[in-house]
Protein backbone atom coordinates (compact mmCIF):
# COMPACT_ATOMS: atom_id res chain seq x y z
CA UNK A 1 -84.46 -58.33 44.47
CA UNK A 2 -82.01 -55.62 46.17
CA UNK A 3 -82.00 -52.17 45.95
CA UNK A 4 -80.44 -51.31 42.79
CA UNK A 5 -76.39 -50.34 43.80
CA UNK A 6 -76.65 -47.26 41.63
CA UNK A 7 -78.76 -45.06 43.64
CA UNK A 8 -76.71 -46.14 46.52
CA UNK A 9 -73.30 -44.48 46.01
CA UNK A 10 -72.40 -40.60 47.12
CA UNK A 11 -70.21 -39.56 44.01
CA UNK A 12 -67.66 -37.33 45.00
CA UNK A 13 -68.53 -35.30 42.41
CA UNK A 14 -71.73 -34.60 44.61
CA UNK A 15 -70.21 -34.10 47.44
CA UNK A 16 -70.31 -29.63 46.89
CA UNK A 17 -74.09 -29.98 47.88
CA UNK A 18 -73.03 -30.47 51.45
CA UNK A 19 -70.64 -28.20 51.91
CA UNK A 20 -73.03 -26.23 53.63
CA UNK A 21 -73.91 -28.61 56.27
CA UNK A 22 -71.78 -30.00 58.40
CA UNK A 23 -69.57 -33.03 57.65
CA UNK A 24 -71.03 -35.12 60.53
CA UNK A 25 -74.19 -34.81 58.39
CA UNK A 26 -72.35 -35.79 55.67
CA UNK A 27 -71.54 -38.76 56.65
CA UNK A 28 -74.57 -40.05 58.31
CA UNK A 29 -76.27 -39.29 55.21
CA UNK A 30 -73.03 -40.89 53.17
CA UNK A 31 -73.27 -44.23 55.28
CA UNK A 32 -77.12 -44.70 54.80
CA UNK A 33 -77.34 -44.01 50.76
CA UNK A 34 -74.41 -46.26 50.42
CA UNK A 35 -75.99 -49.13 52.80
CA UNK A 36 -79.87 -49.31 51.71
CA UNK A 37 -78.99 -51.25 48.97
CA UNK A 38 -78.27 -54.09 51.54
CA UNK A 39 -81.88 -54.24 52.04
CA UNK A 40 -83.98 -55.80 49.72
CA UNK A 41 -86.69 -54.12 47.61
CA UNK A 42 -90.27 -53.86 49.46
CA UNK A 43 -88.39 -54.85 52.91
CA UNK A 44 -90.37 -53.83 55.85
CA UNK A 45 -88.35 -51.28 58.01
CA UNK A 46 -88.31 -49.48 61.52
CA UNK A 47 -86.96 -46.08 61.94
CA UNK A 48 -86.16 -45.96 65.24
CA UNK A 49 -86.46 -41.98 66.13
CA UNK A 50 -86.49 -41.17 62.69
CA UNK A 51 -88.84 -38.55 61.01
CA UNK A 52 -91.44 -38.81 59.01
CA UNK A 53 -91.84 -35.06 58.54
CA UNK A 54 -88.89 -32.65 59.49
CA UNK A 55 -86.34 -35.03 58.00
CA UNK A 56 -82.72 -33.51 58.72
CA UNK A 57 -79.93 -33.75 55.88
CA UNK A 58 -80.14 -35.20 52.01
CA UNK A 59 -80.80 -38.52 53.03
CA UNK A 60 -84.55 -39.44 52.77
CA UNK A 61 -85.28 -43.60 53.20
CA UNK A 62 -89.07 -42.54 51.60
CA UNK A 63 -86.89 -42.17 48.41
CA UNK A 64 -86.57 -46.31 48.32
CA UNK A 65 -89.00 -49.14 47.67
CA UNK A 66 -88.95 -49.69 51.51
CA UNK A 67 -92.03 -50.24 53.34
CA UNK A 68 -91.08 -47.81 56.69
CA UNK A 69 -92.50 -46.98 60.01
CA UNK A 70 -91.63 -44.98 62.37
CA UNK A 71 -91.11 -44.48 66.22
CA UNK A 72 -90.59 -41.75 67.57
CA UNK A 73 -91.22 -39.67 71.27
CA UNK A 74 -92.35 -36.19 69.19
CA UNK A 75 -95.64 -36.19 68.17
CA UNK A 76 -94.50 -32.87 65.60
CA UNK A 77 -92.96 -36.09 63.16
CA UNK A 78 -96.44 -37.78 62.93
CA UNK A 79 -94.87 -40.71 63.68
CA UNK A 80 -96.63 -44.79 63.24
CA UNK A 81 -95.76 -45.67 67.07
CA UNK A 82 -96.05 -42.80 69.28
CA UNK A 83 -94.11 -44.30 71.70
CA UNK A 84 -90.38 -45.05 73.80
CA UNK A 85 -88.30 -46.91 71.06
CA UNK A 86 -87.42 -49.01 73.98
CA UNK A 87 -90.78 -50.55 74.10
CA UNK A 88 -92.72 -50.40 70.60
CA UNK A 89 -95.92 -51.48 70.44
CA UNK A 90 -94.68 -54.76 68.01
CA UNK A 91 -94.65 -58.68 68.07
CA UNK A 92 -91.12 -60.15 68.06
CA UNK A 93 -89.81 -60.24 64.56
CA UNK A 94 -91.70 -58.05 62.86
CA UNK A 95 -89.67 -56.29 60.43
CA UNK A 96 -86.72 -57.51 58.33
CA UNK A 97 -84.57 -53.93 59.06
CA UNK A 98 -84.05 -51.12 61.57
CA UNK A 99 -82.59 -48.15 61.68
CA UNK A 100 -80.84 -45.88 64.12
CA UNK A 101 -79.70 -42.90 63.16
CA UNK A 102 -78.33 -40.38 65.87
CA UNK A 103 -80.31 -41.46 68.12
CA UNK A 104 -78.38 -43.59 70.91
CA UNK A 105 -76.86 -40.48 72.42
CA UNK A 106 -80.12 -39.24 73.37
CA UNK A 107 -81.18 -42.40 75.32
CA UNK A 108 -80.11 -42.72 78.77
CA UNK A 109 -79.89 -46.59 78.14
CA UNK A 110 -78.53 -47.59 74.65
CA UNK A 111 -78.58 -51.20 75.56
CA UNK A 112 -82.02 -51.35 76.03
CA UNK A 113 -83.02 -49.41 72.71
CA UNK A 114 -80.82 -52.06 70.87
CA UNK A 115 -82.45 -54.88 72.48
CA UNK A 116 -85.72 -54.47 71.13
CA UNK A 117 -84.14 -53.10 67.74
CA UNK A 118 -82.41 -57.29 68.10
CA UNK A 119 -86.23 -58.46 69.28
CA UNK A 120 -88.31 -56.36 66.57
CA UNK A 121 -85.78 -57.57 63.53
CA UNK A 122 -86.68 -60.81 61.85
CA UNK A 123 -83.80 -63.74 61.79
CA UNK A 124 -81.87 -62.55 59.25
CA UNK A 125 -82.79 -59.20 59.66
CA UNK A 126 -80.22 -55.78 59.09
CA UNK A 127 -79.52 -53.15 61.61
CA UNK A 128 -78.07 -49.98 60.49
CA UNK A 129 -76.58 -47.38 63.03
CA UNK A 130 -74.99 -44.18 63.32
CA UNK A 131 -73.73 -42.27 66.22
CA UNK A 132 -71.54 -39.45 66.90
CA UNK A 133 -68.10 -39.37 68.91
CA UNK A 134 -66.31 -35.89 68.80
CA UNK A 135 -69.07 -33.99 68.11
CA UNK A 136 -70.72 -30.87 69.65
CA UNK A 137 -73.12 -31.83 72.35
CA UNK A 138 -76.65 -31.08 70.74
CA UNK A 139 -79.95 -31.67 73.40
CA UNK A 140 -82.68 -33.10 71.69
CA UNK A 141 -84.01 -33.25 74.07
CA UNK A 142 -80.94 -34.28 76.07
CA UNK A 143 -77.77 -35.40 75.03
CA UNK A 144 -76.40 -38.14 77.15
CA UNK A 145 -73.54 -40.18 75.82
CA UNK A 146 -70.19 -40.59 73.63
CA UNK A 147 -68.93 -44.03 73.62
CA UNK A 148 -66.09 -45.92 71.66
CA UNK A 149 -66.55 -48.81 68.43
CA UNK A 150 -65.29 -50.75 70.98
CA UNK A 151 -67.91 -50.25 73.26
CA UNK A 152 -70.33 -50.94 69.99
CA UNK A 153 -69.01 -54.11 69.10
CA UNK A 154 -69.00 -55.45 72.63
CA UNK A 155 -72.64 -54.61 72.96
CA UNK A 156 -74.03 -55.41 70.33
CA UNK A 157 -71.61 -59.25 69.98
CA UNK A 158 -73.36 -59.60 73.75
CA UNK A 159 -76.95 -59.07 72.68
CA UNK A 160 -76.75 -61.65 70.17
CA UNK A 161 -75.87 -59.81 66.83
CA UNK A 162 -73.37 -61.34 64.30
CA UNK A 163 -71.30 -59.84 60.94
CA UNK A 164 -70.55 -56.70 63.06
CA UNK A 165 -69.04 -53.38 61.19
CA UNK A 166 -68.41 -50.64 63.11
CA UNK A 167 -66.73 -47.47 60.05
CA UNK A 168 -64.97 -44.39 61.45
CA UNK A 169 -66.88 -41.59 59.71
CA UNK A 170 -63.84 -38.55 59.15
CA UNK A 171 -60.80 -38.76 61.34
CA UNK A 172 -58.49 -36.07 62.67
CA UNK A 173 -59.14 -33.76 59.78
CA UNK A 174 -62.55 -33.70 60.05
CA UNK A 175 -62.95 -33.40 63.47
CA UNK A 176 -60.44 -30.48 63.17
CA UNK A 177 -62.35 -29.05 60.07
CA UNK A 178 -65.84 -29.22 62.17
CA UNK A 179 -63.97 -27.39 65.41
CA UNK A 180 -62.16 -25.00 63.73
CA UNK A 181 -65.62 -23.83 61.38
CA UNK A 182 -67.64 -23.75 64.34
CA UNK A 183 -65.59 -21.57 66.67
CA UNK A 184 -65.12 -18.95 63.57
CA UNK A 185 -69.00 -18.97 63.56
CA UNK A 186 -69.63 -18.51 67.10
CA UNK A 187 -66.62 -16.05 67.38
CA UNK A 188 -68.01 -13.80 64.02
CA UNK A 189 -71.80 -14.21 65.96
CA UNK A 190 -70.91 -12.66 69.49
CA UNK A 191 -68.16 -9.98 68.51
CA UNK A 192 -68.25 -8.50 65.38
CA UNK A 193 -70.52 -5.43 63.76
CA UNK A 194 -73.18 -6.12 61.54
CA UNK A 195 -71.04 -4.86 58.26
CA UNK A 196 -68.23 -6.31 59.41
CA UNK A 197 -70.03 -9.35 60.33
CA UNK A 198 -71.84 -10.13 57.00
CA UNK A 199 -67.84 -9.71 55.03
CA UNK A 200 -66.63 -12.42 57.72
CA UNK A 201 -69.33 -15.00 57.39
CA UNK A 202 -68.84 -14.74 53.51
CA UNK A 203 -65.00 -15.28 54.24
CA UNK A 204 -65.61 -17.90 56.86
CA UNK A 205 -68.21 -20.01 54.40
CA UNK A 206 -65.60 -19.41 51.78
CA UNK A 207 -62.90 -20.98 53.70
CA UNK A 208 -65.35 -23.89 55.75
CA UNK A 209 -66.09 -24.93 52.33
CA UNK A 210 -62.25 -25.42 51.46
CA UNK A 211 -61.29 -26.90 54.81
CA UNK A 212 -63.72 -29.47 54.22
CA UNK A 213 -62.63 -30.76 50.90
CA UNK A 214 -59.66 -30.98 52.09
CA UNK A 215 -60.62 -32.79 55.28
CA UNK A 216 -62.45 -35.52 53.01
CA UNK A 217 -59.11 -35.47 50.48
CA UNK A 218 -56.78 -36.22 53.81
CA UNK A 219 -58.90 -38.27 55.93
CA UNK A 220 -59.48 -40.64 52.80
CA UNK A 221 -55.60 -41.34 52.25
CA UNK A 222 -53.95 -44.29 53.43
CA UNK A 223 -51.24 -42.76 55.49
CA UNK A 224 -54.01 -41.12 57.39
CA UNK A 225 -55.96 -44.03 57.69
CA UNK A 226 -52.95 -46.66 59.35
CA UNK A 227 -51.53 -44.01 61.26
CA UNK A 228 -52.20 -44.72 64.99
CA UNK A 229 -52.60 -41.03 65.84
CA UNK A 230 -54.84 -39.40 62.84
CA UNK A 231 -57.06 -42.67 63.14
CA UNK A 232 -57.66 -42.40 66.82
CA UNK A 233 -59.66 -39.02 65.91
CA UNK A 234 -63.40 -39.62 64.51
CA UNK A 235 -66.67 -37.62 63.94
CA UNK A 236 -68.36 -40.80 64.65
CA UNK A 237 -69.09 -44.64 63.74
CA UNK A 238 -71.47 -46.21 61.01
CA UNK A 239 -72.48 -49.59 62.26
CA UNK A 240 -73.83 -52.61 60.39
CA UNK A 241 -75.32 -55.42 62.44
CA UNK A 242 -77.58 -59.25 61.55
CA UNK A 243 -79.82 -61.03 64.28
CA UNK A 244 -78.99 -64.37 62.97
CA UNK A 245 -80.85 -66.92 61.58
């Protein structure tokens, strides 16, 4: 039985509960509670890097009727495998979905990590990944890599994975949107007074919360979306993936 779609969707409607993060969260967490309906109710899972305690975002896979484990190099996260994600402590097809969430930048070989994401999924099995593009560089520990959907599809089509779908999370407007907030920030944080500085972050969160509904409103019409220029600009890529059968 799948995940019922219902509890899968984002409704716009919803979408003022993020305006406080930023909209690269927003759309990792977008991509994932639209795509765990694809795996099936009771589905064994492995969270590669994700967090069992500390969880970032809205987001939270525990919410599902998943059966998840986790890997993970910080011991703070109490993870199941205490361990490189490269090498987990598995037999070969031993659970029927992974996920990767924001993780392959802070790997110094990506490849690697998604070869034993292909080896640990059963035939069949569902890989679901996100990864930033033109976003800030954020160590965690270390922060080692921006690469293309292009880049993604090759990859992954030369490891062996089929039914590839790479999704452009935000284009220009977003990216602009996540620049523009975070230089007001860091501009309000270095220079100004305290009094004046409390009256400028209310004005600044007033207007961060505007320029992002309107970088959702632009980046979702179709103009936007054919033209050659506004599309070449993204926050990042969603990316579905199956090990065949």
């Amino acid at each position: 039985m799948d995940l019922p779609e219902g509890k899968c969707l984002i409704k716009r409607k919803n979408e003022k509960i993020y305006t406080f993060l930023t909209l690269r969260r927003y759309y990792i967490d977008e991509f994932y509670i639209r795509n765990i309906c694809l795996f099936k109710q009771g589905a064994n899972i492995l969270d590669m890097g994700g967090k069992k305690k500390n969880k970032r975002g809205y987001f939270n896979i525990e919410s599902y009727p998943l059966s998840v484990k986790y890997a993970n190099i910080d011991a703070s996260t109490e993870p199941d495998f205490f361990c490189d994600v490269a090498d987990i402590p598995v037999p070969d097809s031993s659970f029927d979905g992974v996920v990767c969430s924001e993780l392959l930048e802070h790997v110094l070989d990506p490849i690697k990590v998604i070869k034993e994401a292909f080896r640990v999924l059963k035939p069949g099995g569902l890989l679901l990944v996100s990864v930033p593009f033109l976003h800030r560089i954020h160590p965690d520990p270390q922060d080692y890599g921006r690469y293309t959907e292009y880049y993604w599809q090759t990859i992954l089509n030369a490891i062996g994975f089929q039914n590839i779908k790479t999704e452009r999370q935000g284009l220009f407007f977003s990216v602009a949107s996540e620049m523009l907030t975070g230089f007001a920030y860091e501009i309000i944080k270095e220079r100004m007074k305290s009094r004046i500085k409390r009256l400028m972050r209310l004005t600044i969160y007033k207007l961060a919360v505007f320029g992002k509904r309107i970088a959702l409103k632009f980046d979702r019409r179709p103009f936007f979306k054919k033209n050659q220029f506004f599309n070449s600009y993204t926050t990042g890529y969603g990316i579905i993936a199956t090990k065949p059968l």
